[in-house]
Protein backbone atom coordinates (compact mmCIF):
# COMPACT_ATOMS: atom_id res chain seq x y z
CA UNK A 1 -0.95 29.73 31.81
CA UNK A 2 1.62 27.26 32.03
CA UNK A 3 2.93 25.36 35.31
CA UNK A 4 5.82 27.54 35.61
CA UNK A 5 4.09 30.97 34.96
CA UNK A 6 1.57 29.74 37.47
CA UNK A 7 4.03 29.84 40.11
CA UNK A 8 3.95 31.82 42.98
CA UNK A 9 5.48 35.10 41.82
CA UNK A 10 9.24 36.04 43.08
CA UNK A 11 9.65 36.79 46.72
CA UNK A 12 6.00 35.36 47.76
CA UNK A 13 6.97 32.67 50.77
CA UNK A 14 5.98 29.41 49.14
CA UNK A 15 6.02 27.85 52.73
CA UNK A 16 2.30 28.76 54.56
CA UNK A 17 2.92 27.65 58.19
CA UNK A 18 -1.19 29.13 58.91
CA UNK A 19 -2.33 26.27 56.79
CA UNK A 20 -0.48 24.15 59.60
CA UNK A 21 -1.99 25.65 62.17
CA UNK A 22 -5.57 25.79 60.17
CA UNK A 23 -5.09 21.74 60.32
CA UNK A 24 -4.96 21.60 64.01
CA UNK A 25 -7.64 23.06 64.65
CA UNK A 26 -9.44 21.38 62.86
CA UNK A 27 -8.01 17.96 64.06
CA UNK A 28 -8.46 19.40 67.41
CA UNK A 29 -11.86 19.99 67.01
CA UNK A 30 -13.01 16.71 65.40
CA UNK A 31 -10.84 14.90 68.47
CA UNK A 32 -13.26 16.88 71.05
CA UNK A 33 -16.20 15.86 69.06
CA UNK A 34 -15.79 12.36 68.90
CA UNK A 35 -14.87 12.26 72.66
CA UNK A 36 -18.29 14.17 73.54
CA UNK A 37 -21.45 12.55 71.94
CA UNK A 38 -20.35 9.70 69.61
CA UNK A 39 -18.48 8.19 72.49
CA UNK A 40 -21.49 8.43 74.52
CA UNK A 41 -23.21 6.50 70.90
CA UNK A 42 -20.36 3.79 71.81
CA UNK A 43 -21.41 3.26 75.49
CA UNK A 44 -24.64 4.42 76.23
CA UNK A 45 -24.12 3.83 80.12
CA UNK A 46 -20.89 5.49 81.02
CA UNK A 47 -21.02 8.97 82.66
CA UNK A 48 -21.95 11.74 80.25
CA UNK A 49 -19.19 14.55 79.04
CA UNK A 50 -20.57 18.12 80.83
CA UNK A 51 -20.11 19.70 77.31
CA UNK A 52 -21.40 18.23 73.90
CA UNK A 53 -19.30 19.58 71.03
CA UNK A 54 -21.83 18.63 68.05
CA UNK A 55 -20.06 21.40 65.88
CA UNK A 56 -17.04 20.13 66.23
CA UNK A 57 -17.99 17.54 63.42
CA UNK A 58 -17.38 20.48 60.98
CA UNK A 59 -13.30 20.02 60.77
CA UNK A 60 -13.93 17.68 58.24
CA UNK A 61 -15.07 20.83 56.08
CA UNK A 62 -12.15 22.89 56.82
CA UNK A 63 -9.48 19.94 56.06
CA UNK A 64 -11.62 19.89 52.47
CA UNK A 65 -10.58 23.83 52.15
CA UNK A 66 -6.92 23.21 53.16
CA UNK A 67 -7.13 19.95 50.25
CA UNK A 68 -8.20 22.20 48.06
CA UNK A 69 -5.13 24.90 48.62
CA UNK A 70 -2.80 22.47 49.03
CA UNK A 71 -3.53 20.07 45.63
CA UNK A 72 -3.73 22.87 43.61
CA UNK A 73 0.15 23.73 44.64
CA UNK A 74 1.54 19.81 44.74
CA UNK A 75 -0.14 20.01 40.89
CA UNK A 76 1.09 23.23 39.50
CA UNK A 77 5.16 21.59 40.54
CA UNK A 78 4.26 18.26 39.09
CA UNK A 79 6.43 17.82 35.48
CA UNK A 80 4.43 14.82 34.79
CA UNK A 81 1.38 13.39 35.82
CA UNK A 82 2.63 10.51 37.46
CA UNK A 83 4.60 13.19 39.69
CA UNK A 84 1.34 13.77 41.39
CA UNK A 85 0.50 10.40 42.05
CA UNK A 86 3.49 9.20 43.61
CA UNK A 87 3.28 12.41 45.71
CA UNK A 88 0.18 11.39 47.09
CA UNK A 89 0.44 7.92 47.21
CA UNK A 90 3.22 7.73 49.40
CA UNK A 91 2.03 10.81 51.36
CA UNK A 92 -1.36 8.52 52.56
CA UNK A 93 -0.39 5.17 52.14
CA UNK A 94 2.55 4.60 54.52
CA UNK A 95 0.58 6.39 57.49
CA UNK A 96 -2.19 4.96 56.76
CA UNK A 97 -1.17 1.66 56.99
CA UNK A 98 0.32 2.01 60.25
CA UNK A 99 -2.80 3.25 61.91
CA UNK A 100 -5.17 0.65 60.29
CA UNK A 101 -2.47 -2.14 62.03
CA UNK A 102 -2.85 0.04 65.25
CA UNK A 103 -6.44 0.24 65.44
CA UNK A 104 -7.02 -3.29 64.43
CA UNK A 105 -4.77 -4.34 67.29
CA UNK A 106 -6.45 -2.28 69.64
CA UNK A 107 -9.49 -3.55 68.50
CA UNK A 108 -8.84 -7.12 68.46
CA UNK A 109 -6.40 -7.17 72.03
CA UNK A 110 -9.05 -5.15 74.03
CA UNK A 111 -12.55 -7.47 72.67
CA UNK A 112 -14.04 -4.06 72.99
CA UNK A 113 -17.70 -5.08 72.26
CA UNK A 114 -19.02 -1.52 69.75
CA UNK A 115 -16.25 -2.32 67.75
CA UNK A 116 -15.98 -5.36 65.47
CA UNK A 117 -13.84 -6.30 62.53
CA UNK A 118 -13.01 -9.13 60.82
CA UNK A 119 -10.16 -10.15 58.60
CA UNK A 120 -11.74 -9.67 55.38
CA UNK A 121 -12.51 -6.48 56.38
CA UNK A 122 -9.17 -5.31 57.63
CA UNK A 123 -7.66 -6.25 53.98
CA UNK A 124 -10.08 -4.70 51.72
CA UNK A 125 -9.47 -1.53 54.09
CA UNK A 126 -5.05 -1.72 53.40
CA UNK A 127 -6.63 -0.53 49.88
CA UNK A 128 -8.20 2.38 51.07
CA UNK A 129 -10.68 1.63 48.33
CA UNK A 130 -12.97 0.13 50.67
CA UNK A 131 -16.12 2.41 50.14
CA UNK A 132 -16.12 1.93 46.56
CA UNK A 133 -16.87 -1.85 46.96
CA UNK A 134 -19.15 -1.62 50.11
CA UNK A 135 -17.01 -2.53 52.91
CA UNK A 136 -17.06 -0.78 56.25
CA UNK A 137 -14.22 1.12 57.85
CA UNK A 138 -12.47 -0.33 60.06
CA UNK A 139 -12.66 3.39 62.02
CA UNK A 140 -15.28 5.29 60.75
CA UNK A 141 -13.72 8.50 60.22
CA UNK A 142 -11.78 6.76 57.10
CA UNK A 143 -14.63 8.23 55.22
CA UNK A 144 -12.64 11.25 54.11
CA UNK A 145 -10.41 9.17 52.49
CA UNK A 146 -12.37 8.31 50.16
CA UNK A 147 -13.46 11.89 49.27
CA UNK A 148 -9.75 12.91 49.07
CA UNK A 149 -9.19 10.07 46.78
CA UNK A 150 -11.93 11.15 44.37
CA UNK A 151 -10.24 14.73 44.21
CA UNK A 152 -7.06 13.29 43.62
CA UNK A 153 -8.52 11.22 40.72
CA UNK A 154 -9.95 14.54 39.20
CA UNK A 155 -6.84 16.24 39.52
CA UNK A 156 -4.97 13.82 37.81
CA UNK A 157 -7.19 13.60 34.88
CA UNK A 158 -6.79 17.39 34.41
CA UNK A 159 -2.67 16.98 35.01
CA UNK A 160 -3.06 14.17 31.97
CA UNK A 161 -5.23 15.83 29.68
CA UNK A 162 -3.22 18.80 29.58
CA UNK A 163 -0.01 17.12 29.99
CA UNK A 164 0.36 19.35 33.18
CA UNK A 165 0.72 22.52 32.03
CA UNK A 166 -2.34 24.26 33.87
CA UNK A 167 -4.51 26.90 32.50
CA UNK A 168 -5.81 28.96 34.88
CA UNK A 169 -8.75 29.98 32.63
CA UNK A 170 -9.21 26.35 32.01
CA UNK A 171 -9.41 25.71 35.95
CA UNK A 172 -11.80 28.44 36.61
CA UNK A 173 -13.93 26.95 34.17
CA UNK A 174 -14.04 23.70 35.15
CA UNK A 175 -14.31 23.87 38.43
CA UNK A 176 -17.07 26.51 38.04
CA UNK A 177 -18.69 23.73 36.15
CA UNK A 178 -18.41 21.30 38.90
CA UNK A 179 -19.11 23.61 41.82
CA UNK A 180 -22.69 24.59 39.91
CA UNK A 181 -23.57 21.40 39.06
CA UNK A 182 -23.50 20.40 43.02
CA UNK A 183 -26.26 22.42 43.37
CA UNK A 184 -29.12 20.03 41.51
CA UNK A 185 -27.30 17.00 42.49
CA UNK A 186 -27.63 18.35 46.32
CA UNK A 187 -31.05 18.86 45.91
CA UNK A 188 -31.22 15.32 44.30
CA UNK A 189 -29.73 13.25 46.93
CA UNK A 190 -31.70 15.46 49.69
CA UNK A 191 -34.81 14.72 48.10
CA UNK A 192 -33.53 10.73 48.11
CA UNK A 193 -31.40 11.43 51.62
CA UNK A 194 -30.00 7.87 53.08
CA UNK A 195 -30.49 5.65 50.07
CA UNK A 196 -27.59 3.90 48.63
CA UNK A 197 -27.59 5.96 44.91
CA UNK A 198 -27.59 9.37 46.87
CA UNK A 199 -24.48 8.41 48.73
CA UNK A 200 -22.84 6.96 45.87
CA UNK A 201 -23.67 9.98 43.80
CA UNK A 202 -22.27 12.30 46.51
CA UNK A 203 -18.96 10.61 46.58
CA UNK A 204 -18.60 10.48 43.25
CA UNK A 205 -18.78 13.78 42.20
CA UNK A 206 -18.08 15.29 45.81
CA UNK A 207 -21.18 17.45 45.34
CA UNK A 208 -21.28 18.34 48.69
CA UNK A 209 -17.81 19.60 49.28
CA UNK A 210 -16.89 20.71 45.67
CA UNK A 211 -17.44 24.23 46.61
CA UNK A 212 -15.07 23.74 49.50
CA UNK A 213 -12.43 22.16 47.25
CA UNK A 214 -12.65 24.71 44.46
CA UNK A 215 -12.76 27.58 46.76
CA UNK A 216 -9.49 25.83 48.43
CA UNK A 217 -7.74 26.07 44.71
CA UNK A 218 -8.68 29.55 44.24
CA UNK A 219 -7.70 30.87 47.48
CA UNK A 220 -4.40 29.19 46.61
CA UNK A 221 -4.21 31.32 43.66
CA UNK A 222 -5.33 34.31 45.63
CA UNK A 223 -2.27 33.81 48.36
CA UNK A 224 -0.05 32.74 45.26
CA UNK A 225 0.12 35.55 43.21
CA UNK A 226 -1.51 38.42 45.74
CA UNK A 227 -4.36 38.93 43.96
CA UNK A 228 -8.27 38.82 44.81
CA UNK A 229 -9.63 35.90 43.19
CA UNK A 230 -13.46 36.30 43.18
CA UNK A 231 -14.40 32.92 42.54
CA UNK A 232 -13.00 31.70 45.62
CA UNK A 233 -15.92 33.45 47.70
CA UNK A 234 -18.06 32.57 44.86
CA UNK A 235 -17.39 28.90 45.16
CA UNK A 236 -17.56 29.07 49.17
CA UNK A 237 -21.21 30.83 49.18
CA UNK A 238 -22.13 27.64 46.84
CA UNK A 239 -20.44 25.31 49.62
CA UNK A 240 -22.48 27.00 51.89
CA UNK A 241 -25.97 26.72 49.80
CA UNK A 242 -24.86 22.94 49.32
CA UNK A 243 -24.25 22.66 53.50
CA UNK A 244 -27.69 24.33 53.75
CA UNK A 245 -29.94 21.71 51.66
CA UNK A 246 -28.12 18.15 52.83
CA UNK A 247 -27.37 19.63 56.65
CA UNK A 248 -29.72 22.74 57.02
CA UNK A 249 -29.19 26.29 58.49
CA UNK A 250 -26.87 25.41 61.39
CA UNK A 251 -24.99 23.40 58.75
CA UNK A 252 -24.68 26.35 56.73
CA UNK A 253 -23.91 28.47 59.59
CA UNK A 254 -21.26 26.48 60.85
CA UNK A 255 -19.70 26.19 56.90
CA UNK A 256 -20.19 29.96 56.53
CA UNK A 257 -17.62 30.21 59.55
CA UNK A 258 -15.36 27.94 58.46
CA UNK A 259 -14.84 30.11 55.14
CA UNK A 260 -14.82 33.13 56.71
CA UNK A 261 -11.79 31.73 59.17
CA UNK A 262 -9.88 30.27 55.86
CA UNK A 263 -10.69 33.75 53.65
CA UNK A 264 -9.11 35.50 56.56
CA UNK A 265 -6.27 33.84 57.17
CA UNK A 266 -5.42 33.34 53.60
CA UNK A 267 -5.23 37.21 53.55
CA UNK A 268 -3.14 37.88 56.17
CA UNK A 269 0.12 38.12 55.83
CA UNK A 270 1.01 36.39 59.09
CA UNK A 271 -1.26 34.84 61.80
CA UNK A 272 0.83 34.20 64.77
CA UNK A 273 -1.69 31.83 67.02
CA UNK A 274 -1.74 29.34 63.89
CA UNK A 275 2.08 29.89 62.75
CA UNK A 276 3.80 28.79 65.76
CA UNK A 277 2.37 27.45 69.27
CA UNK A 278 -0.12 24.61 69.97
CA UNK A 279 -2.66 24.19 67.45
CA UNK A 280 0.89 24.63 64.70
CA UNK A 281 2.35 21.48 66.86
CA UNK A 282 -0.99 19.25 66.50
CA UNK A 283 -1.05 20.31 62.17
CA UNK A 284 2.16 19.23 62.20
CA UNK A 285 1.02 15.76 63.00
CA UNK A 286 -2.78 16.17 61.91
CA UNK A 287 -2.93 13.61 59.98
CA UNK A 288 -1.40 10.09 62.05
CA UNK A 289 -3.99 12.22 64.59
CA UNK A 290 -7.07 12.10 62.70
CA UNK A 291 -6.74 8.76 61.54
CA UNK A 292 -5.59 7.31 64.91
CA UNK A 293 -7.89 9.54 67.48
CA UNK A 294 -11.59 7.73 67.46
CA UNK A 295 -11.23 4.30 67.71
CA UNK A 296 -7.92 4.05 69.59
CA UNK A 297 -9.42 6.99 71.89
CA UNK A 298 -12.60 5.54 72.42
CA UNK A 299 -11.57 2.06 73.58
CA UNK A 300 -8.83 3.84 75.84
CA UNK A 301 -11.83 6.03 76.95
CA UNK A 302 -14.07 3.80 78.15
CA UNK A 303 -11.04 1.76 79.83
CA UNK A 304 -10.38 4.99 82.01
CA UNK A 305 -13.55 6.87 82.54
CA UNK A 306 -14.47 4.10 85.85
CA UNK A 307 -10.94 4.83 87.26
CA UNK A 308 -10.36 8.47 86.69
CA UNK A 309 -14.13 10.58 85.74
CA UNK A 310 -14.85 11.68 82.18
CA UNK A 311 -12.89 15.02 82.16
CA UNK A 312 -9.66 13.61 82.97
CA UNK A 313 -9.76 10.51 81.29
CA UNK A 314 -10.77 12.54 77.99
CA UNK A 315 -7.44 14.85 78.75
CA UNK A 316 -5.36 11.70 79.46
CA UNK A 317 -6.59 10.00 76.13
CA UNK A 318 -5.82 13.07 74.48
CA UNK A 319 -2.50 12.84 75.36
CA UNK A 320 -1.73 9.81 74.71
CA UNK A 321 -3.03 9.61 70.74
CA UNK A 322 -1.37 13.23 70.20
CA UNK A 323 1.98 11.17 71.59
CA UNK A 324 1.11 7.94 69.44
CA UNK A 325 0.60 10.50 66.09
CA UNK A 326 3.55 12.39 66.75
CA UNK A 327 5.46 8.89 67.06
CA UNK A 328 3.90 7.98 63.74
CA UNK A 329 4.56 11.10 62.15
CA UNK A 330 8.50 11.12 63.22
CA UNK A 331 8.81 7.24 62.48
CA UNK A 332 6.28 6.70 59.49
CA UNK A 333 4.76 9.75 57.90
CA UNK A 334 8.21 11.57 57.62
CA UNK A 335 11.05 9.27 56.57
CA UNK A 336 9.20 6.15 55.46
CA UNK A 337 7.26 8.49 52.99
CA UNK A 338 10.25 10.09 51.30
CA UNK A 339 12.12 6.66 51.30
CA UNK A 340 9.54 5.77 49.35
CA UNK A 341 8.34 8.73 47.21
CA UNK A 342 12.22 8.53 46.44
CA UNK A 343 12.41 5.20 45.39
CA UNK A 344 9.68 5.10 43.13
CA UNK A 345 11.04 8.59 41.74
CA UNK A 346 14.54 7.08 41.19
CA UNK A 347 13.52 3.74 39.69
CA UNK A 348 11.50 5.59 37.39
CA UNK A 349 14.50 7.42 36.48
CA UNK A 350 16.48 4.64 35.80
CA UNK A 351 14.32 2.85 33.92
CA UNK A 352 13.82 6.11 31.58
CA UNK A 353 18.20 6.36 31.51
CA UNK A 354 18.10 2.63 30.37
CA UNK A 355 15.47 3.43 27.37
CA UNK A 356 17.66 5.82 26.41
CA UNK A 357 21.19 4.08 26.55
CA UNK A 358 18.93 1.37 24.34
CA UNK A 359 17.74 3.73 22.01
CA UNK A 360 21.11 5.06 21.90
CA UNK A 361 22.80 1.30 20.86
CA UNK A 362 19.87 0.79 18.60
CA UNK A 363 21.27 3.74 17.01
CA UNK A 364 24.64 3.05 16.67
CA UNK A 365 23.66 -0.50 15.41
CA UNK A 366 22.11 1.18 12.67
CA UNK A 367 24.79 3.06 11.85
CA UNK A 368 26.95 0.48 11.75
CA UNK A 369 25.02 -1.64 9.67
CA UNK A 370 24.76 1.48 7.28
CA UNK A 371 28.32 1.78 7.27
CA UNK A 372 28.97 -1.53 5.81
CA UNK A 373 26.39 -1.62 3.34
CA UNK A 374 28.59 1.15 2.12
C-alpha cells in the first residue's frame, strides 16, 4: 500500500480533537504527580500533600500511545523522507529551547539548593541528545525525549528504505517484530535492573514502550480507514506483559487502563469531555506544559507552600505554568515552528528550482555546442 492509498478513506475527519483531549490528561496527570511525592523527594521537610498521586506517573505511557497514532499519520503525508524530519524537528526544537532557557533561569535566579546545573550541562542539553552521551537533564522529565527521538529515528529509516511509500503489510510485520522481541529484552534488563547496559538497551530499542508505540500506529489505522485492526490490542496486551516484568502487577494494571481508555476512544466516533472543555484546552498546550511543569513548579512550590499551605500553593503553581505554556505555545510552539518548518521547506525548494534551471543551461550548452559542430 502506497502513501496515498494509505490515506484516510473519503469523508473520514482527518482532524481527531480526542487525541487533544487524551494529551491533557495525561499532562494533567503527570503535573499532579510531580506536585505530590517527588516534590516531597525535593524537600523532605515541607508540609506533606493530603493525597499522593503515585499513578499519575503513568501519562508518560499514554503520550507513547498518542506518539504512536500520531507518527504513523505525519509519515504516511511525508513525499520525502526529509519531510518527516523537518516536521519534527521544528515541532520539538523551538519549544524546547525556550523551556530549557526558562528552567535554567529559574534555576540559576532562585539558588534553589535540589536543583543544580552547570553550563556544560545546559549546552549538551540545547541538543536534546544529552542521554546518549551521559549527561543529566537539566529537568528530569526530558527523559521522554529521548525515547521520542529513538522512534523518530526508526521511522525515518522505514520512510528511507522504502522511499516513503508505506506498506501496510510491511508495517505490521515489522513492528510485530519489534513489539515481540521486547519481550526477552524486558526480561533481560529486569534480570540486570539499574545497571548502565539495561538502560542503554531499553532506550535503544524502546523495549519497554514498543508495544505502546506499535499499538499507537495500528489504532491509527483502525480510526483511519474504520476498520478493526487486531494487532493493535495484540501489541497493547504485549505493552502490558512488558509493564508487568520491569514495573510489576500495578504497573501492568495501570498500562492495562491506559489502553483500554485509548481503544475506547479511538472507537468512538465523538467523545465530548476530551473534544472540547478543560482537559482539550491543557492538550492544546501539552507539550510547553510537560516540559515546563516540574522544575519551574517545584521551585515556585516550595517558594509558596510557607506563605499559603500545600493545597493552594499547588493550585496557584498550577496556574501559573498552564499560563507560562500557553504563552509558549501562542509565542513559540505555534508561529516560530511554522516560520521555521517553512523556511527550511522553501530553501529546500529553491535550491532543488536552481538544480534544475542548471541542468536546464547545461542542456542548452550542449546543444549549442552540438549545433556548431554541425
Amino acid at each position: 500500500m502506497t502513501a496515498s492509498t494509505a490515506s484516510a478513506p473519503a469523508g473520514t475527519p482527518r482532524r481527531f480533537a480526542e487525541l487533544d483531549g487524551l494529551r491533557g490528561l495525561a499532562v494533567g496527570a503527570v503535573l499532579v504527580y510531580h506536585y505530590t511525592s517527588p516534590f516531597d523527594g525535593y524537600y523532605p521537610g515541607m508540609p506533606s500533600a493530603p493525597f499522593d498521586f503515585v499513578d499519575g506517573e503513568y501519562g508518560v505511557q499514554l503520550f507513547f500511545l498518542i506518539s504512536g497514532f500520531v507518527i504513523l499519520l505525519t509519515a504516511e503525508r511525508a513525499q520525502v523522507t526529509s519531510d518527516f524530519v523537518i516536521a519534527r524537528i521544528s515541532r520539538l526544537y523551538p519549544t524546547y529551547w525556550a523551556a530549557l532557557a526558562l528552567t535554567t533561569a529559574v534555576i540559576v535566579l532562585s539558588g534553589a539548593e535540589p536543583v543544580r546545573v552547570t553550563l556544560g550541562q545546559v549546552l549538551v542539553n540545547t541538543t536534546m541528545l544529552q542521554r546518549f552521551v551521559l549527561v543529566d537533564n537539566v529537568d528530569r522529565v526530558y527523559w521522554t525525549l529521548a525515547l521520542e527521538l529513538v522512534f523518530y529515528a526508526y521511522m525515518a529509516v522505514y520512510l528511507a528504505l522504502t522511499r516513503c511509500r508505506i506498506s501496510l503489510p510491511t508495517l505490521r510485520r515489522l513492528t510485530s517484530a519489534w513489539v515481540l522481541a521486547s519481550v526477552p529484552i524486558c526480561l533481560w534488563a529486569a534480570a540486570h535492573s539499574g545497571s548502565e547496559p539495561a538502560k542503554a538497551v531499553l532506550t535503544l530499542t524502546l523495549a519497554e514502550y514498543a508495544g505502546l508505540f506499535a499499538a499507537g500506529m495500528m489504532f491509527y489505522v483502525s480510526r483511519s480507514r474504520q476498520v478493526v485492526e487486531p494487532l493493535a490490542f495484540g501489541f497493547g496486551a504485549v505493552a502490558i506483559l512488558d509493564a508487568a516484568i520491569l514495573r510489576g502487577f500495578r504497573g501492568a494494571l495501570v498500562v492495562t487502563f491506559v489502553v483500554v481508555l485509548f481503544a475506547a476512544v479511538v472507537a468512538a466516533p465523538r467523545v465530548g469531555l476530551l473534544a472540547r472543555g478543560p482537559l482539550h484546552a491543557l492538550g492544546v498546550i501539552s507539550y510547553p506544559l510537560y516540559l515546563v511543569h516540574q522544575v519551574v513548579g517545584v521551585v515556585l512550590l516550595a517558594a509558596l507552600i510557607p506563605a499559603l499551605g500545600r493545597v493552594p500553593a499547588m493550585l496557584a503553581v498550577s496556574a501559573v505554568v498552564i499560563a507560562i505554556s500557553a504563552a509558549l505555545h501562542v509565542t513559540i510552539e505555534g508561529p516560530v515552528s511554522r516560520r521555521l518548518r517553512t523556511a527550511v521547506l522553501g530553501g529546500r525548494a529553491s535550491a532543488r528550482a536552481a538544480r534544475g534551471r542548471s541542468r536546464e543551461r547545461s542542456r542548452d550548452q550542449s546543444r549549442g555546442r552540438a549545433g556548431g559542430s554541425a
